[in-house]
Each structure stands twice: as structure tokens, then as C-alpha cells.
PDB file of N, CA and C in Angstrom:
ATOM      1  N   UNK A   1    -227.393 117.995-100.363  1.00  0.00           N
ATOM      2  CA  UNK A   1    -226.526 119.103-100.010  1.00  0.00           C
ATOM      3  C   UNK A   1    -226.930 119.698 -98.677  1.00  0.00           C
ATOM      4  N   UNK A   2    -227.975 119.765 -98.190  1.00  0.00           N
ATOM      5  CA  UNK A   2    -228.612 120.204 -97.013  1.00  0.00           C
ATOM      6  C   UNK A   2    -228.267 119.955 -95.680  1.00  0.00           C
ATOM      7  N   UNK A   3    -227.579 117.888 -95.903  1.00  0.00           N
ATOM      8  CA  UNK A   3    -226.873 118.162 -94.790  1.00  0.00           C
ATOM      9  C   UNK A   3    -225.445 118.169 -94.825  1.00  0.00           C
ATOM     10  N   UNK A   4    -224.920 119.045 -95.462  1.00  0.00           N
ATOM     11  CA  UNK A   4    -223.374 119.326 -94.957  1.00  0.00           C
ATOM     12  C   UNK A   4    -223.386 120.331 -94.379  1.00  0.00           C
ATOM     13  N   UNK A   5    -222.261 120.570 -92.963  1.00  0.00           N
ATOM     14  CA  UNK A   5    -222.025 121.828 -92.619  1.00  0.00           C
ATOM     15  C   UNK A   5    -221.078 122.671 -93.193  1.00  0.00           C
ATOM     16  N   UNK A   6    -220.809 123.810 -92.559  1.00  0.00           N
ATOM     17  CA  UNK A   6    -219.996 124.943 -92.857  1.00  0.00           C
ATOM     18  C   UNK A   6    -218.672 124.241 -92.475  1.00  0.00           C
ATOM     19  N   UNK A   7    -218.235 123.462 -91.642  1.00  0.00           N
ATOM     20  CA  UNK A   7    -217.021 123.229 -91.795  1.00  0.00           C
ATOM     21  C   UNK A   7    -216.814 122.135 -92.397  1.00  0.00           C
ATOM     22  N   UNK A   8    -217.539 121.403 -92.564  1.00  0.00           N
ATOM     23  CA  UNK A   8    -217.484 119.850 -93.464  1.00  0.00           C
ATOM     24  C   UNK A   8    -216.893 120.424 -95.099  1.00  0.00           C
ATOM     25  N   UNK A   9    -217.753 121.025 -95.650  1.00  0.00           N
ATOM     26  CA  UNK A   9    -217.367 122.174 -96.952  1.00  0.00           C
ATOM     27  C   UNK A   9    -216.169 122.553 -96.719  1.00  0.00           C
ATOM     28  N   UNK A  10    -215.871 123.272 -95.899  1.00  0.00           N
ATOM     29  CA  UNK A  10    -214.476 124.033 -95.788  1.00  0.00           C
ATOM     30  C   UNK A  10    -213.565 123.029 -95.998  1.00  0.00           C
ATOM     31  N   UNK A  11    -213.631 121.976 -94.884  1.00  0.00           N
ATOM     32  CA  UNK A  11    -212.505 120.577 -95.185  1.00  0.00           C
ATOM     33  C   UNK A  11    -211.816 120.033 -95.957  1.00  0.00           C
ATOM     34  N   UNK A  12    -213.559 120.084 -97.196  1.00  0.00           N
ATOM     35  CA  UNK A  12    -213.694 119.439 -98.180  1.00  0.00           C
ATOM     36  C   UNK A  12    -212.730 120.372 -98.948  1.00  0.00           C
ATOM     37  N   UNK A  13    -213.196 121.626 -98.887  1.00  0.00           N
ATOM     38  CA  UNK A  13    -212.326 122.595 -99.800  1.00  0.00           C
ATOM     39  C   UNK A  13    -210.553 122.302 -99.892  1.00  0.00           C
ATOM     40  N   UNK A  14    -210.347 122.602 -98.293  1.00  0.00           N
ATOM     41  CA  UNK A  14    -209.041 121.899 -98.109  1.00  0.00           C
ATOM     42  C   UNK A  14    -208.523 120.845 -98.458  1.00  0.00           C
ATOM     43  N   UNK A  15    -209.034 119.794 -98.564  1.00  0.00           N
ATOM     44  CA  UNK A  15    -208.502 118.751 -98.867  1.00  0.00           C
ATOM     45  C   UNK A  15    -207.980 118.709 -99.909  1.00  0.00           C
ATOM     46  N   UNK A  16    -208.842 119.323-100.979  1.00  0.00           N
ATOM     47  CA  UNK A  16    -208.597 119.101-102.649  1.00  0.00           C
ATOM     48  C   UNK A  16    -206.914 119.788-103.012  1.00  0.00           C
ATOM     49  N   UNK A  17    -206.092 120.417-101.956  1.00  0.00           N
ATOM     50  CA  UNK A  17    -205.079 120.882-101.646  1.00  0.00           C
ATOM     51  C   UNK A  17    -204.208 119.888-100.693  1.00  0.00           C
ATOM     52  N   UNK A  18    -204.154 118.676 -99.846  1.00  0.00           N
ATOM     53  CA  UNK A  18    -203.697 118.443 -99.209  1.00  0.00           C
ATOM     54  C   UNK A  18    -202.051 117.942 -99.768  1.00  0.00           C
ATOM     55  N   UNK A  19    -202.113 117.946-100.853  1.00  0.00           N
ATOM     56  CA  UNK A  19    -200.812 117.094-101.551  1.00  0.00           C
ATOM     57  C   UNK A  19    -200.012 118.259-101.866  1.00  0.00           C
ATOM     58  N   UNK A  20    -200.241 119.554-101.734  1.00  0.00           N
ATOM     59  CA  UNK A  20    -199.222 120.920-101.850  1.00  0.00           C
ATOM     60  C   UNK A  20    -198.232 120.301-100.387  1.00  0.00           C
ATOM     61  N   UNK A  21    -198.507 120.026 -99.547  1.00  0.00           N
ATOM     62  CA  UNK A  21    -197.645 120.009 -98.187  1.00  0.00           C
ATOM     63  C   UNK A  21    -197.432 121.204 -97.604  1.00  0.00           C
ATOM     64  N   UNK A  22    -198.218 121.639 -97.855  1.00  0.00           N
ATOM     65  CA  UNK A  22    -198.122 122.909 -96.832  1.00  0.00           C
ATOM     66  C   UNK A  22    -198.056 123.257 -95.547  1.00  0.00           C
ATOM     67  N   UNK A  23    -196.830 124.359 -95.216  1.00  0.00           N
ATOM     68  CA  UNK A  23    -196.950 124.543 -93.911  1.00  0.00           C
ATOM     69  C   UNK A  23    -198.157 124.589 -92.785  1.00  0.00           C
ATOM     70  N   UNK A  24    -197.849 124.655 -91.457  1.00  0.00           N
ATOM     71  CA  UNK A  24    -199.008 124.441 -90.481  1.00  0.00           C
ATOM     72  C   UNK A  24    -199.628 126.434 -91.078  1.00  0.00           C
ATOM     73  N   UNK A  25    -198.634 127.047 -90.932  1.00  0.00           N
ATOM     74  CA  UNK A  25    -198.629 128.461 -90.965  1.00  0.00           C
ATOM     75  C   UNK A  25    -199.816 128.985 -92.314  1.00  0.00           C
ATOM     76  N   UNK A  26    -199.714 128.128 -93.685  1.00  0.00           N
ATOM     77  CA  UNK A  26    -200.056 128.278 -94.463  1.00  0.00           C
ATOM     78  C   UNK A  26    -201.811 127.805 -94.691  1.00  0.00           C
ATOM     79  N   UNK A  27    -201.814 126.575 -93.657  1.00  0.00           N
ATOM     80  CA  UNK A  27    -202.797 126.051 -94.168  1.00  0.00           C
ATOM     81  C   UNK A  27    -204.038 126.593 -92.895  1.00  0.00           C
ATOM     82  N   UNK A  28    -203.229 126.822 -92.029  1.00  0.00           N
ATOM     83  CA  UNK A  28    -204.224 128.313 -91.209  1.00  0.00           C
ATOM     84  C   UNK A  28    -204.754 129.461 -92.552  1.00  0.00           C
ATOM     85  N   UNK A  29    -204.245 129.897 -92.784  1.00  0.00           N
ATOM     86  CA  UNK A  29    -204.528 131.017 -93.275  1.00  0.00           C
ATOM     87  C   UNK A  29    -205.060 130.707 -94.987  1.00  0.00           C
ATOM     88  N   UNK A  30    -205.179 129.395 -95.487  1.00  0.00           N
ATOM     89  CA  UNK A  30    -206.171 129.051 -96.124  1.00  0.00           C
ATOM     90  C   UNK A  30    -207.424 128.560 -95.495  1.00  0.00           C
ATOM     91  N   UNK A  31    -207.084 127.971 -94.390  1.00  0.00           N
ATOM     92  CA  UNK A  31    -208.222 128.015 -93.367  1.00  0.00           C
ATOM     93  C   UNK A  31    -209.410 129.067 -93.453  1.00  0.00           C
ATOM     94  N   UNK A  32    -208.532 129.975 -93.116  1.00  0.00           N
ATOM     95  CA  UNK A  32    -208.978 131.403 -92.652  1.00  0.00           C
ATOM     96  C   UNK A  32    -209.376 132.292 -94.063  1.00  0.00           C
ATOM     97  N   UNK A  33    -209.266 131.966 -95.105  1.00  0.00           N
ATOM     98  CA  UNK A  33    -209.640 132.508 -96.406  1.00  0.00           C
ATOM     99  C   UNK A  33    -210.934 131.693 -97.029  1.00  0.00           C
ATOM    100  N   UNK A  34    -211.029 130.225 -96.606  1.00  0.00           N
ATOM    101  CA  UNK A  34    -212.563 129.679 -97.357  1.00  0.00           C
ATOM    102  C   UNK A  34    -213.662 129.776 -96.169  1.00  0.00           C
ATOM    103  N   UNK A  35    -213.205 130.138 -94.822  1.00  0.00           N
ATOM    104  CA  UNK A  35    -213.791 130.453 -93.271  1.00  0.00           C
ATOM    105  C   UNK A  35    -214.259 132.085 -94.235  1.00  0.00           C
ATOM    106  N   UNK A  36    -213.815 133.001 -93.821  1.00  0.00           N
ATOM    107  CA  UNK A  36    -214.114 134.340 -94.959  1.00  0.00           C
ATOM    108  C   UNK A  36    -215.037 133.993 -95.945  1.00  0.00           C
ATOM    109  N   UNK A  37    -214.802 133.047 -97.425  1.00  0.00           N
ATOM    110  CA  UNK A  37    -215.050 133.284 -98.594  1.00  0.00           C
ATOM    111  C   UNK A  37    -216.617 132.386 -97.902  1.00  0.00           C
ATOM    112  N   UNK A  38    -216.653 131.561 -97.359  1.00  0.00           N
ATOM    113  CA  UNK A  38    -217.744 130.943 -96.989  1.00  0.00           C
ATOM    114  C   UNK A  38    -218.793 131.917 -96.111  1.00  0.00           C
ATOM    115  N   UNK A  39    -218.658 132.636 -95.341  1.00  0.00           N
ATOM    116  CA  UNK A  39    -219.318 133.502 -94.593  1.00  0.00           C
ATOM    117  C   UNK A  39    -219.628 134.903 -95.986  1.00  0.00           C
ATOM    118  N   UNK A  40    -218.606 134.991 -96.744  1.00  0.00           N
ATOM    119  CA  UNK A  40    -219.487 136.431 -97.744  1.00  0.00           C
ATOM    120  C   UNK A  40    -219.991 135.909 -98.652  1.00  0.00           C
ATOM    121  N   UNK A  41    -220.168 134.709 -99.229  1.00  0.00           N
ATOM    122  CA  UNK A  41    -220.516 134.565 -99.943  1.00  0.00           C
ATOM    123  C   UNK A  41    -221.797 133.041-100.308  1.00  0.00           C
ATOM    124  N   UNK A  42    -221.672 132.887 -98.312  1.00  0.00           N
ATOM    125  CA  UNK A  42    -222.522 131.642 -98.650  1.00  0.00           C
ATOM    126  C   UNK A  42    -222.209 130.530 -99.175  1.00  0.00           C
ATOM    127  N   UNK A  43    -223.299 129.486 -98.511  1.00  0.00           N
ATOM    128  CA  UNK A  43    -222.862 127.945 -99.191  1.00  0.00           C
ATOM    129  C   UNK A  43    -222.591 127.841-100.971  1.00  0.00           C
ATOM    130  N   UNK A  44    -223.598 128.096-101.866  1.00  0.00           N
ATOM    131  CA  UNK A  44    -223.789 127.640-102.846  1.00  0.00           C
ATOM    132  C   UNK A  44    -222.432 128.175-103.685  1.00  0.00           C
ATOM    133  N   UNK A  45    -222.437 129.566-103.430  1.00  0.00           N
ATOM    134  CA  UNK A  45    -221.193 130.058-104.036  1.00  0.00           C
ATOM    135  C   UNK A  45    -219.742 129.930-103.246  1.00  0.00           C
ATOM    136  N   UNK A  46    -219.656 129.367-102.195  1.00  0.00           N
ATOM    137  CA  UNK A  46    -218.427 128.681-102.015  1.00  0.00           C
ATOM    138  C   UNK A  46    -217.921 127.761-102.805  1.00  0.00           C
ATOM    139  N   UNK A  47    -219.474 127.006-102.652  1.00  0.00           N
ATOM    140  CA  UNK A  47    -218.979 125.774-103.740  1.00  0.00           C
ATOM    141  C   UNK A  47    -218.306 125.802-104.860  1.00  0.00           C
ATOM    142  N   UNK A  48    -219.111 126.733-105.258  1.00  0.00           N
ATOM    143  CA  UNK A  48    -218.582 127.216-106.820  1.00  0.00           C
ATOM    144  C   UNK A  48    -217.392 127.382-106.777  1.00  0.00           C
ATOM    145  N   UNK A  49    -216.895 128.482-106.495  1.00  0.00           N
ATOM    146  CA  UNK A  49    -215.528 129.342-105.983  1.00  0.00           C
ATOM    147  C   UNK A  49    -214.529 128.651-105.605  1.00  0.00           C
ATOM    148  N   UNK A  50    -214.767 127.247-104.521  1.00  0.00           N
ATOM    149  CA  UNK A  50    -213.856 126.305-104.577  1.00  0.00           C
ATOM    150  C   UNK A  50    -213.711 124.912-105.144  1.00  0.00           C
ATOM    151  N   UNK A  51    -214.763 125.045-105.863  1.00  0.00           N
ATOM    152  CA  UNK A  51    -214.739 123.710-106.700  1.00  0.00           C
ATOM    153  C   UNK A  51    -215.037 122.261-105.934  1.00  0.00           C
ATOM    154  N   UNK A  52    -215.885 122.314-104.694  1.00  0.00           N
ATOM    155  CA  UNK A  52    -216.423 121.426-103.881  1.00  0.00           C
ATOM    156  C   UNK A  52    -217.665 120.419-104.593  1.00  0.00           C
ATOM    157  N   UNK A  53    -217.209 119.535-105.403  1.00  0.00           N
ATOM    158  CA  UNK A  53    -218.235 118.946-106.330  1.00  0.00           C
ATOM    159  C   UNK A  53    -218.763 117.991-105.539  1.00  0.00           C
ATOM    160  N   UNK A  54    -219.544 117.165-106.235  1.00  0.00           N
ATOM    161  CA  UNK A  54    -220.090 115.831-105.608  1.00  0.00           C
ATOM    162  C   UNK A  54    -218.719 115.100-105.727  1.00  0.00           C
ATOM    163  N   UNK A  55    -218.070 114.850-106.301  1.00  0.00           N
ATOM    164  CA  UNK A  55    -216.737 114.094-106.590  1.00  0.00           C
ATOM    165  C   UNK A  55    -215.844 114.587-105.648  1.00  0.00           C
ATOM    166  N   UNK A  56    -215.485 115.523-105.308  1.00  0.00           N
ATOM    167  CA  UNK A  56    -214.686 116.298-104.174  1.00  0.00           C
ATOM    168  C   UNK A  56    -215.100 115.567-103.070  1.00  0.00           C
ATOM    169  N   UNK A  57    -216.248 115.451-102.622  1.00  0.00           N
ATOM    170  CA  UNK A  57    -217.255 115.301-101.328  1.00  0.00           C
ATOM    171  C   UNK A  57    -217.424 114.059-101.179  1.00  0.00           C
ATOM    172  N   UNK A  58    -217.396 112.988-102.038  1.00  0.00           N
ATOM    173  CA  UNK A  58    -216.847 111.238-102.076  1.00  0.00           C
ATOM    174  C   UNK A  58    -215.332 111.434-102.031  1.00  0.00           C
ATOM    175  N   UNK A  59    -214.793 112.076-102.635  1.00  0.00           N
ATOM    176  CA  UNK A  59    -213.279 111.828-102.178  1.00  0.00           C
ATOM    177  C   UNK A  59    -212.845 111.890-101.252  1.00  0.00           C
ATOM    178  N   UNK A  60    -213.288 113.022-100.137  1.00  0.00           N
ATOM    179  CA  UNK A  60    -213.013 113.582 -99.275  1.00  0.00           C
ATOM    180  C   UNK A  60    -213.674 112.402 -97.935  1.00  0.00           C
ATOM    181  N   UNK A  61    -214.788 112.022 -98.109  1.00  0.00           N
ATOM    182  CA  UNK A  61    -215.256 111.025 -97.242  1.00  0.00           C
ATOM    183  C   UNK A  61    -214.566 109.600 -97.554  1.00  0.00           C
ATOM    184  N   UNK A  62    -214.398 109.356 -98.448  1.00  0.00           N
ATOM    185  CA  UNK A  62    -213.307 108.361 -98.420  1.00  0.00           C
ATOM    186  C   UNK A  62    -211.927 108.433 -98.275  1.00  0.00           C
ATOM    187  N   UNK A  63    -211.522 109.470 -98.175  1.00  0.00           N
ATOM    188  CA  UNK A  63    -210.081 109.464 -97.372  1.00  0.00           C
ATOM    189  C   UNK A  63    -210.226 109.374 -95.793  1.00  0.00           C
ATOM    190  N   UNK A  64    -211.164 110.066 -95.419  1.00  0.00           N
ATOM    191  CA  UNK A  64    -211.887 110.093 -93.824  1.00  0.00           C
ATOM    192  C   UNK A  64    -211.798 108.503 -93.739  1.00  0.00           C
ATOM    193  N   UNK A  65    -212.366 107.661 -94.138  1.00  0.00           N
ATOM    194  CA  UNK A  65    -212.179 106.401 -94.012  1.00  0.00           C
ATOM    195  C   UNK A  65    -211.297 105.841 -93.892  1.00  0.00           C
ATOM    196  N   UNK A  66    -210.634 106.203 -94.546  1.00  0.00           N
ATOM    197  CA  UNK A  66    -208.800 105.478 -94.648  1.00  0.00           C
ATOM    198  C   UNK A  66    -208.105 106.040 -93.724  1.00  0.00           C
ATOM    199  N   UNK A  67    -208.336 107.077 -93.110  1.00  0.00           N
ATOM    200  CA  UNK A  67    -207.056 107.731 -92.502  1.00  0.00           C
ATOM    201  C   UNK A  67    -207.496 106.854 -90.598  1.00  0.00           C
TER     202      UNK A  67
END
């Protein structure tokens, strides 16, 4: 866990959302809410809060691959 960053997490967070299709408008401002929830509350409890598992974090690097 030590080496992910603050925005790698966030990504990750996002991603687990990418199939809503959300506007550009929208996904700023979820942006801008796990950017927030990550800064008050820190890594560990982001995680929590957004459900960034080990399974999230292989998913997420394997779509990076594919795309």
C-alpha cells in the first residue's frame, strides 16, 4: 500500500464508477469530492469510505493496460 499515490487512489476510486457515463461536468466534481474526502480524512480512511480494495486496485491496473 505504501506505494500508491494520492492520485493513483483517487483514480482508482473513480474508476469503480466509470460505467455511470457521466458527464465531463459531473465527474469533475466527483473528482473534487474524493480530492476533499482524501485530504480530511487521509489515505487509510479513504479507502474505506470508497471502497478502494486490493480487487479495485488490480482492476483498475488492468484496465490501464487495455486502454
Amino acid at each position: 500500500m505504501a506505494g500508491y499515490t494520492r492520485n493513483f487512489l483517487i483514480d482508482v476510486a473513480l474508476h469503480r464508477y466509470h460505467i455511470l457515463n457521466l458527464s465531463a461536468e459531473e465527474q469533475a466534481k466527483d473528482r473534487a469530492r474524493c480530492e476533499f474526502t482524501y485530504d480530511k480524512y487521509g489515505k487509510d480512511k479513504f479507502r474505506e469510505y470508497t471502497c478502494v480494495t486490493p480487487q479495485a486496485i488490480r482492476d483498475y491496473k488492468a484496465y490501464q493496460k487495455n486502454v
